[in-house]
PDB file of N, CA and C in Angstrom:
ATOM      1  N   UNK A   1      59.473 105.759 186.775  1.00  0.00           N
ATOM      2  CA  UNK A   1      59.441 105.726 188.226  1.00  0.00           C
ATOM      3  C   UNK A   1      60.299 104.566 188.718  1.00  0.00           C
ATOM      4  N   UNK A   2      61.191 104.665 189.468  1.00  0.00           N
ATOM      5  CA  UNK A   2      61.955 104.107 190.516  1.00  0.00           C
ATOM      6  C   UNK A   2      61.061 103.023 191.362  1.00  0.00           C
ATOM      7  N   UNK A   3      61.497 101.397 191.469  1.00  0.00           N
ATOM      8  CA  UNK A   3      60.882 100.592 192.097  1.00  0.00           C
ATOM      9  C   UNK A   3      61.510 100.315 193.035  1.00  0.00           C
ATOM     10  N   UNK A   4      61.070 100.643 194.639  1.00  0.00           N
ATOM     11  CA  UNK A   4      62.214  99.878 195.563  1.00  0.00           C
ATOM     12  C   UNK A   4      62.059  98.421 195.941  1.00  0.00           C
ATOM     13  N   UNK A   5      62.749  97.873 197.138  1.00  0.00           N
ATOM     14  CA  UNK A   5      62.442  96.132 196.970  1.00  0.00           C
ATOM     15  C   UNK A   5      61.066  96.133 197.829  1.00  0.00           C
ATOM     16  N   UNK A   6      60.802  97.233 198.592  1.00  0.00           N
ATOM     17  CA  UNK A   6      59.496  97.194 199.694  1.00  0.00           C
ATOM     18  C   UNK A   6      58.410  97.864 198.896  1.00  0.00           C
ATOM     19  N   UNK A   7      58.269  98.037 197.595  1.00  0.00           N
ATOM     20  CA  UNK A   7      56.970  99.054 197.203  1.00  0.00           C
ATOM     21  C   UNK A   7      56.706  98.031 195.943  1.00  0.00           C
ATOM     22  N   UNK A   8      55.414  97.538 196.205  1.00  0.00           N
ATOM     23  CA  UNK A   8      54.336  96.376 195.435  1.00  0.00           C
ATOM     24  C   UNK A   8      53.000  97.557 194.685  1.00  0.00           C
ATOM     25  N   UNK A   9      53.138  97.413 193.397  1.00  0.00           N
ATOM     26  CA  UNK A   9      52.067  98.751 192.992  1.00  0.00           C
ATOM     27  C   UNK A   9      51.353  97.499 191.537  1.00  0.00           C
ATOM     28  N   UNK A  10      50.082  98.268 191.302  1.00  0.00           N
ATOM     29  CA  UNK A  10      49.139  97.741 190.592  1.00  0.00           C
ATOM     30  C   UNK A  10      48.640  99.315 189.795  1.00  0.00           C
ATOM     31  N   UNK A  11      47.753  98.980 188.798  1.00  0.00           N
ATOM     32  CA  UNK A  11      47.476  99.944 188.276  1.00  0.00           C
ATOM     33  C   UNK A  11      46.653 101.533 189.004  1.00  0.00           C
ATOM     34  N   UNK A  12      46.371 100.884 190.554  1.00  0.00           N
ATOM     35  CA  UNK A  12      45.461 101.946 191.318  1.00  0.00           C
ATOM     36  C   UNK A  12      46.030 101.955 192.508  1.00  0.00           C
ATOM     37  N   UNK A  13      47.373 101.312 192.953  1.00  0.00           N
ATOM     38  CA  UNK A  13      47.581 101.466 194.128  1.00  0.00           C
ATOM     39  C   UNK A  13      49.338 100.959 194.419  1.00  0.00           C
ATOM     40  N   UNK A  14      49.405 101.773 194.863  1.00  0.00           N
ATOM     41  CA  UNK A  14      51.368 101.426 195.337  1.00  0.00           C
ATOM     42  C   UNK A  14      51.147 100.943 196.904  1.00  0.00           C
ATOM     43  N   UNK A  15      51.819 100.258 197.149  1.00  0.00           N
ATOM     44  CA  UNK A  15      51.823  99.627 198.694  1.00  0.00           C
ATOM     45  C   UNK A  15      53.514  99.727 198.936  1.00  0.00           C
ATOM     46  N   UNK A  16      53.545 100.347 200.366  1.00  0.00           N
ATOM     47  CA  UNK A  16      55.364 100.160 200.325  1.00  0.00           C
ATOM     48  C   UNK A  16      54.833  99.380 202.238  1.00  0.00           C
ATOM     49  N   UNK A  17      56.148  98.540 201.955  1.00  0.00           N
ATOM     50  CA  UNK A  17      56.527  97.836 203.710  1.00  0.00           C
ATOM     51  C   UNK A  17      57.885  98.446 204.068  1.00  0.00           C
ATOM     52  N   UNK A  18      57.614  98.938 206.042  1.00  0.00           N
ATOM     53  CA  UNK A  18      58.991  98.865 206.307  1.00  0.00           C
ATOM     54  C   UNK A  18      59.256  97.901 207.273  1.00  0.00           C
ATOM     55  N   UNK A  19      60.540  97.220 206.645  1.00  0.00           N
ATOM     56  CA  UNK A  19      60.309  95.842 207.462  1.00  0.00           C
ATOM     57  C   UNK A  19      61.040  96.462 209.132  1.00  0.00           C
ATOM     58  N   UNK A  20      61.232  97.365 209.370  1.00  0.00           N
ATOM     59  CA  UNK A  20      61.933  98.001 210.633  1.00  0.00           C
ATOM     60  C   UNK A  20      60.881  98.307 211.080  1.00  0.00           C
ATOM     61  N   UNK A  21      59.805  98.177 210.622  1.00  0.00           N
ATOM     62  CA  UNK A  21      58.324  98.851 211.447  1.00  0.00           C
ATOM     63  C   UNK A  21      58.130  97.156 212.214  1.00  0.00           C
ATOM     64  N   UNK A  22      57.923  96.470 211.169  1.00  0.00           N
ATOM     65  CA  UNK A  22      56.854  95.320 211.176  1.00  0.00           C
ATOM     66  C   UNK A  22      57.551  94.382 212.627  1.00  0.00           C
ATOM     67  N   UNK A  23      56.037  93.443 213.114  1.00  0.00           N
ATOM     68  CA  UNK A  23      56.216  93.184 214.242  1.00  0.00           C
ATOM     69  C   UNK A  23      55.598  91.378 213.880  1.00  0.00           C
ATOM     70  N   UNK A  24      55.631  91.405 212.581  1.00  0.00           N
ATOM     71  CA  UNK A  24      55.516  89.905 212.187  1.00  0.00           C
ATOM     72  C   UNK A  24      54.131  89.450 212.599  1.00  0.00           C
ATOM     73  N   UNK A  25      53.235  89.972 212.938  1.00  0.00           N
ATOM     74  CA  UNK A  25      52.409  89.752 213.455  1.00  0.00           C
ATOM     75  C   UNK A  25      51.544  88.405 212.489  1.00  0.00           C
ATOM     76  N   UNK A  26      51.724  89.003 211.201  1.00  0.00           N
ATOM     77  CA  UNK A  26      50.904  88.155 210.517  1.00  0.00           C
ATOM     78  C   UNK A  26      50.058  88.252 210.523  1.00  0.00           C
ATOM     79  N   UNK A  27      48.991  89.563 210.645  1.00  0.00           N
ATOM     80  CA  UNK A  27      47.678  89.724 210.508  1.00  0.00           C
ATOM     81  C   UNK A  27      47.446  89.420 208.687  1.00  0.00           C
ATOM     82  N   UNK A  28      48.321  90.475 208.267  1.00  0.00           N
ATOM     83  CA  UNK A  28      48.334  90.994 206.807  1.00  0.00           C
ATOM     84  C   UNK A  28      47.623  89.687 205.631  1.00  0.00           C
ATOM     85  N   UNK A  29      48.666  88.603 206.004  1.00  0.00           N
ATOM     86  CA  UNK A  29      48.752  86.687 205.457  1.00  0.00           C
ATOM     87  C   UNK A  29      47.502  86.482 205.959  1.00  0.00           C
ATOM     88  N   UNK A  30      47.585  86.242 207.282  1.00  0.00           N
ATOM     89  CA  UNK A  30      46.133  85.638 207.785  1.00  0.00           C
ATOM     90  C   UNK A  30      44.718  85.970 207.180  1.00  0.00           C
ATOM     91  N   UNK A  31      44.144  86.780 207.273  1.00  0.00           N
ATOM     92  CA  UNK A  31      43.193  87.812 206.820  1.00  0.00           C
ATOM     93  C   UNK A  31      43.482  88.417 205.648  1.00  0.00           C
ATOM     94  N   UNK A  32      43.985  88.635 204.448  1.00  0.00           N
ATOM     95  CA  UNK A  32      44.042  88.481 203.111  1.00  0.00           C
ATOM     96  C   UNK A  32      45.211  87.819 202.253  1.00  0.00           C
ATOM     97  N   UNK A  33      45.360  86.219 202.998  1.00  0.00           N
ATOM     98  CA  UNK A  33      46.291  85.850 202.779  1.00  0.00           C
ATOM     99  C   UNK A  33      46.659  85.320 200.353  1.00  0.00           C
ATOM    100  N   UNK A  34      45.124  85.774 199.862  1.00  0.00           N
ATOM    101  CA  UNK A  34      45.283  86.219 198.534  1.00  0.00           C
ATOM    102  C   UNK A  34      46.008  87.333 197.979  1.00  0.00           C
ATOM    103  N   UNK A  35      46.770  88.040 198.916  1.00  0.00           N
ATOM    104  CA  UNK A  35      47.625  89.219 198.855  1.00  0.00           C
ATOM    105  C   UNK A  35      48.927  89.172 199.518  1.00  0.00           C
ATOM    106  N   UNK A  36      48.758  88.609 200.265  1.00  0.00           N
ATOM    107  CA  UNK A  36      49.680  88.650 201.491  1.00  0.00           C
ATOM    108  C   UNK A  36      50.139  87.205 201.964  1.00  0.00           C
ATOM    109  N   UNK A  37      51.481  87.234 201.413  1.00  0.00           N
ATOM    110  CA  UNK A  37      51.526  85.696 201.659  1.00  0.00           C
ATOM    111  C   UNK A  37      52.676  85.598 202.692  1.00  0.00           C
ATOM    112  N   UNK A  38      53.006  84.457 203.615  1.00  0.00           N
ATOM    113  CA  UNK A  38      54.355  84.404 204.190  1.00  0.00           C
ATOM    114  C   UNK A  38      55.081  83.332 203.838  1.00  0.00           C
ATOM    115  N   UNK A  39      54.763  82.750 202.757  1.00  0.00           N
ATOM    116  CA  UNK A  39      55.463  81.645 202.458  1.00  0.00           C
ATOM    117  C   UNK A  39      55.927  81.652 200.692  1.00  0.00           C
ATOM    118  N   UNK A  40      55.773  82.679 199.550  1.00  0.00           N
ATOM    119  CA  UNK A  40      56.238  82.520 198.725  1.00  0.00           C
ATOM    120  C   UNK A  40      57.085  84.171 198.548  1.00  0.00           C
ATOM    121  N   UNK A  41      57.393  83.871 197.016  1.00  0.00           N
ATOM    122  CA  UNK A  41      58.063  85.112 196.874  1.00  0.00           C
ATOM    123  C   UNK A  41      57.603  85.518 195.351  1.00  0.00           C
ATOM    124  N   UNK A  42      57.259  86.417 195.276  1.00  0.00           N
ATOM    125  CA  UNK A  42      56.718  88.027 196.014  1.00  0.00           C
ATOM    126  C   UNK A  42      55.848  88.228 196.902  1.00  0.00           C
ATOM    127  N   UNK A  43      55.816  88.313 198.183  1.00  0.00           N
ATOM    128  CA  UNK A  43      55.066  88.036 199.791  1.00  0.00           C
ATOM    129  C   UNK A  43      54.180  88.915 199.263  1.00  0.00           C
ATOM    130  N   UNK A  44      53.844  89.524 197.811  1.00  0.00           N
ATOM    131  CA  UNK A  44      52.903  90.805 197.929  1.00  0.00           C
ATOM    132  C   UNK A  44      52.193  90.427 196.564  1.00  0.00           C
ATOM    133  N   UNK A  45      50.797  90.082 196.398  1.00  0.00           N
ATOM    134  CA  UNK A  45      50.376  89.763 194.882  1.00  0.00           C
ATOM    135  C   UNK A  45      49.339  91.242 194.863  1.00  0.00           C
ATOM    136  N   UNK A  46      49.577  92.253 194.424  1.00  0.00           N
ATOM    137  CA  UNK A  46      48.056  93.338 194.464  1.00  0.00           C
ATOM    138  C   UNK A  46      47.237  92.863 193.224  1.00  0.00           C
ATOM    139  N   UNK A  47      47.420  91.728 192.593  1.00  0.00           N
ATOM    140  CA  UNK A  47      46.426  91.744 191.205  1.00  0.00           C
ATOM    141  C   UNK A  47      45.483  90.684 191.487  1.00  0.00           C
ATOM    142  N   UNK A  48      45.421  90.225 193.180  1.00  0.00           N
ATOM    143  CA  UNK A  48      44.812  88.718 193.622  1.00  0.00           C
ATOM    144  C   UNK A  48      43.751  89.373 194.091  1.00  0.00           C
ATOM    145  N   UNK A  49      43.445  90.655 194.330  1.00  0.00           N
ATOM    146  CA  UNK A  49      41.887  91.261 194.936  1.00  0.00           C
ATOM    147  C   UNK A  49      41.906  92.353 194.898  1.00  0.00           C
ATOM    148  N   UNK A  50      40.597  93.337 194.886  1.00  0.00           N
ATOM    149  CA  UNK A  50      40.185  94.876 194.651  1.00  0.00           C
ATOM    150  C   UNK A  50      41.168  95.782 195.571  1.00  0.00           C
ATOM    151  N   UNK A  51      41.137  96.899 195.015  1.00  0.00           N
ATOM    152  CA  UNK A  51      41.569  97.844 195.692  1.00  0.00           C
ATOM    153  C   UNK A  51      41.252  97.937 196.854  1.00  0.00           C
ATOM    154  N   UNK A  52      39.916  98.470 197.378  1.00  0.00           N
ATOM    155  CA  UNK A  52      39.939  98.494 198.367  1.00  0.00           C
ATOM    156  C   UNK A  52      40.102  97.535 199.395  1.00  0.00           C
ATOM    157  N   UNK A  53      39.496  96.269 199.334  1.00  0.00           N
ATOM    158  CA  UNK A  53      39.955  94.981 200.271  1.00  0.00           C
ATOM    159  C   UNK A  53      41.896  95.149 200.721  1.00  0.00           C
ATOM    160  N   UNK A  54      42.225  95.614 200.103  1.00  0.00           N
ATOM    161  CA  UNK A  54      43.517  95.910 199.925  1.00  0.00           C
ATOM    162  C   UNK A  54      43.921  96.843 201.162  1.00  0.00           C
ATOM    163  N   UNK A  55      43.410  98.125 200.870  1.00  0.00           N
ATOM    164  CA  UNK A  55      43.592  99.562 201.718  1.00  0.00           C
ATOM    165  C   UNK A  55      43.088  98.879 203.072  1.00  0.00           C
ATOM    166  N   UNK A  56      42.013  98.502 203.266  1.00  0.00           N
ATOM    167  CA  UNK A  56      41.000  97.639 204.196  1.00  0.00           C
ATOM    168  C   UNK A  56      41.844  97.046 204.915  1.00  0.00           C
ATOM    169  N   UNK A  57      43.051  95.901 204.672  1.00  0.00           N
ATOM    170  CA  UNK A  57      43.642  95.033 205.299  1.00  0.00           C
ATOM    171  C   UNK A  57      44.798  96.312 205.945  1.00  0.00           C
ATOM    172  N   UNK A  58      45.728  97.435 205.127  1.00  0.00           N
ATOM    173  CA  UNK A  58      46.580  97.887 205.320  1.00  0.00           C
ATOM    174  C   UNK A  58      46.332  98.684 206.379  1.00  0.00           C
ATOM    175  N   UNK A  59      45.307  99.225 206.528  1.00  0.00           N
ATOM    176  CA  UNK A  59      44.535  99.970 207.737  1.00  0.00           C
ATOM    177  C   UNK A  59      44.608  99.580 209.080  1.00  0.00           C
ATOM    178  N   UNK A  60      44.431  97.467 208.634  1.00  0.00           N
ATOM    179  CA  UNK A  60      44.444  97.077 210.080  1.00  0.00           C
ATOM    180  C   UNK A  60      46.219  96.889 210.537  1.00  0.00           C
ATOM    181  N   UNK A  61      46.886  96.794 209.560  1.00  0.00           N
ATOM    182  CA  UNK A  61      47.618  96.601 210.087  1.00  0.00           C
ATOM    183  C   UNK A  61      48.646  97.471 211.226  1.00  0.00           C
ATOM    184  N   UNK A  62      48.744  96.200 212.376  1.00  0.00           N
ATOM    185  CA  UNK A  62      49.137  97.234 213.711  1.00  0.00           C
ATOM    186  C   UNK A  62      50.581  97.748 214.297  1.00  0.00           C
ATOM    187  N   UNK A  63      51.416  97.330 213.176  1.00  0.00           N
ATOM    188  CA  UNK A  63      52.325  98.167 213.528  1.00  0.00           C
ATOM    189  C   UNK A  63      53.193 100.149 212.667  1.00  0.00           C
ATOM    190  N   UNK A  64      52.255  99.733 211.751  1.00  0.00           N
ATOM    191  CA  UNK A  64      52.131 100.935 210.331  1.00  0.00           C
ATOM    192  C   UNK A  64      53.199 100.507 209.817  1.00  0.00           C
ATOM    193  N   UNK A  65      53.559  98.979 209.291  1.00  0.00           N
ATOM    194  CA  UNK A  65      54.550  98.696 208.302  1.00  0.00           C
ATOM    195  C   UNK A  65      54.435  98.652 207.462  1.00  0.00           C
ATOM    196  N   UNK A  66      52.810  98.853 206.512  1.00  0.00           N
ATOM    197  CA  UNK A  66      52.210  98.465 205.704  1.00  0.00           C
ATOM    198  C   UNK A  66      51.795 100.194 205.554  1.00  0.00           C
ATOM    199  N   UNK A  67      51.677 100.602 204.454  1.00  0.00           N
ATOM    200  CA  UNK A  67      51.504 101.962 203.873  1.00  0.00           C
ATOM    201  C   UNK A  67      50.952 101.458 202.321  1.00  0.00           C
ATOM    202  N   UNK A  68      50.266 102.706 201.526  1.00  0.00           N
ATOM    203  CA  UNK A  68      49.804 103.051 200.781  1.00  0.00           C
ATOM    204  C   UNK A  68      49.638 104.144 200.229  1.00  0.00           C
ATOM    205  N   UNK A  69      49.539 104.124 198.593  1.00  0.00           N
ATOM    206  CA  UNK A  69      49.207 105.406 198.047  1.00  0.00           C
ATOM    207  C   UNK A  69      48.041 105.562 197.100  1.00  0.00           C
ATOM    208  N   UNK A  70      46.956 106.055 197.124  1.00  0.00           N
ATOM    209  CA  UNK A  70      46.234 105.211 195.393  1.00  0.00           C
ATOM    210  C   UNK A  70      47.053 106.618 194.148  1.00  0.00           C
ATOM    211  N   UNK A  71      47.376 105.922 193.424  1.00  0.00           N
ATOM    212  CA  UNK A  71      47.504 106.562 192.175  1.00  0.00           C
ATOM    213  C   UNK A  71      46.166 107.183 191.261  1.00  0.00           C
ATOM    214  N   UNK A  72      46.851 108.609 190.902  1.00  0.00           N
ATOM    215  CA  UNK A  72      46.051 109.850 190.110  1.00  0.00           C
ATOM    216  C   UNK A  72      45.133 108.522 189.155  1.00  0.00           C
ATOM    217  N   UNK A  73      44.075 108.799 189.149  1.00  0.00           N
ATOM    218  CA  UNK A  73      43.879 108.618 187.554  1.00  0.00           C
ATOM    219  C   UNK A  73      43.791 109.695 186.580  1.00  0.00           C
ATOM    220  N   UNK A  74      44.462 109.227 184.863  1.00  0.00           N
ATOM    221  CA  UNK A  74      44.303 110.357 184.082  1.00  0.00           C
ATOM    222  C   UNK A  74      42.602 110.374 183.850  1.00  0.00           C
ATOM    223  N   UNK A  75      42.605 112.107 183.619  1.00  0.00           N
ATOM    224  CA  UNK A  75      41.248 112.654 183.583  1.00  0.00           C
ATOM    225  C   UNK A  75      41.710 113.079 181.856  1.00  0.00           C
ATOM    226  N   UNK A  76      40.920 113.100 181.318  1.00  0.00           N
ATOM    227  CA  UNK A  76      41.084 112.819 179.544  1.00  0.00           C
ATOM    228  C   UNK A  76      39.846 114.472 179.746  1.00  0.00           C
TER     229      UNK A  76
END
């Protein structure tokens, strides 16, 4: 699979940003700033907290720059 520079993925969840959406608001940092940082680089850690706290923050965010996918799990 193809990684672009806006799509941050973990074993249960792909996160993509479009920065043409985003309105800087800084909710994302503020309120799970263990994920979401504005001051280092990779602005995106998904292995710093659960999945869902994750989806949770992306939800609020208010301009829909912030997206998500959860990944299949294999069924054995």
């Amino acid at each position: 699979m193809e990684v672009k520079a806006n799509e941050f993925s973990n074993g249960d969840i792909v996160v993509t940003y479009d920065p043409c959406k985003c309105t800087l608001s800084g909710i994302c940092a503020k309120e799970l700033s263990e994920v979401f940082s504005d001051s280092i680089i990779p602005w995106v850690n998904l292995d710093n907290t659960d999945t869902d706290r994750i989806v949770e923050q992306i939800e609020r965010c208010p301009s829909g720059a912030l997206k998500y996918f959860l990944k299949q799990k294999d069924v054995a």
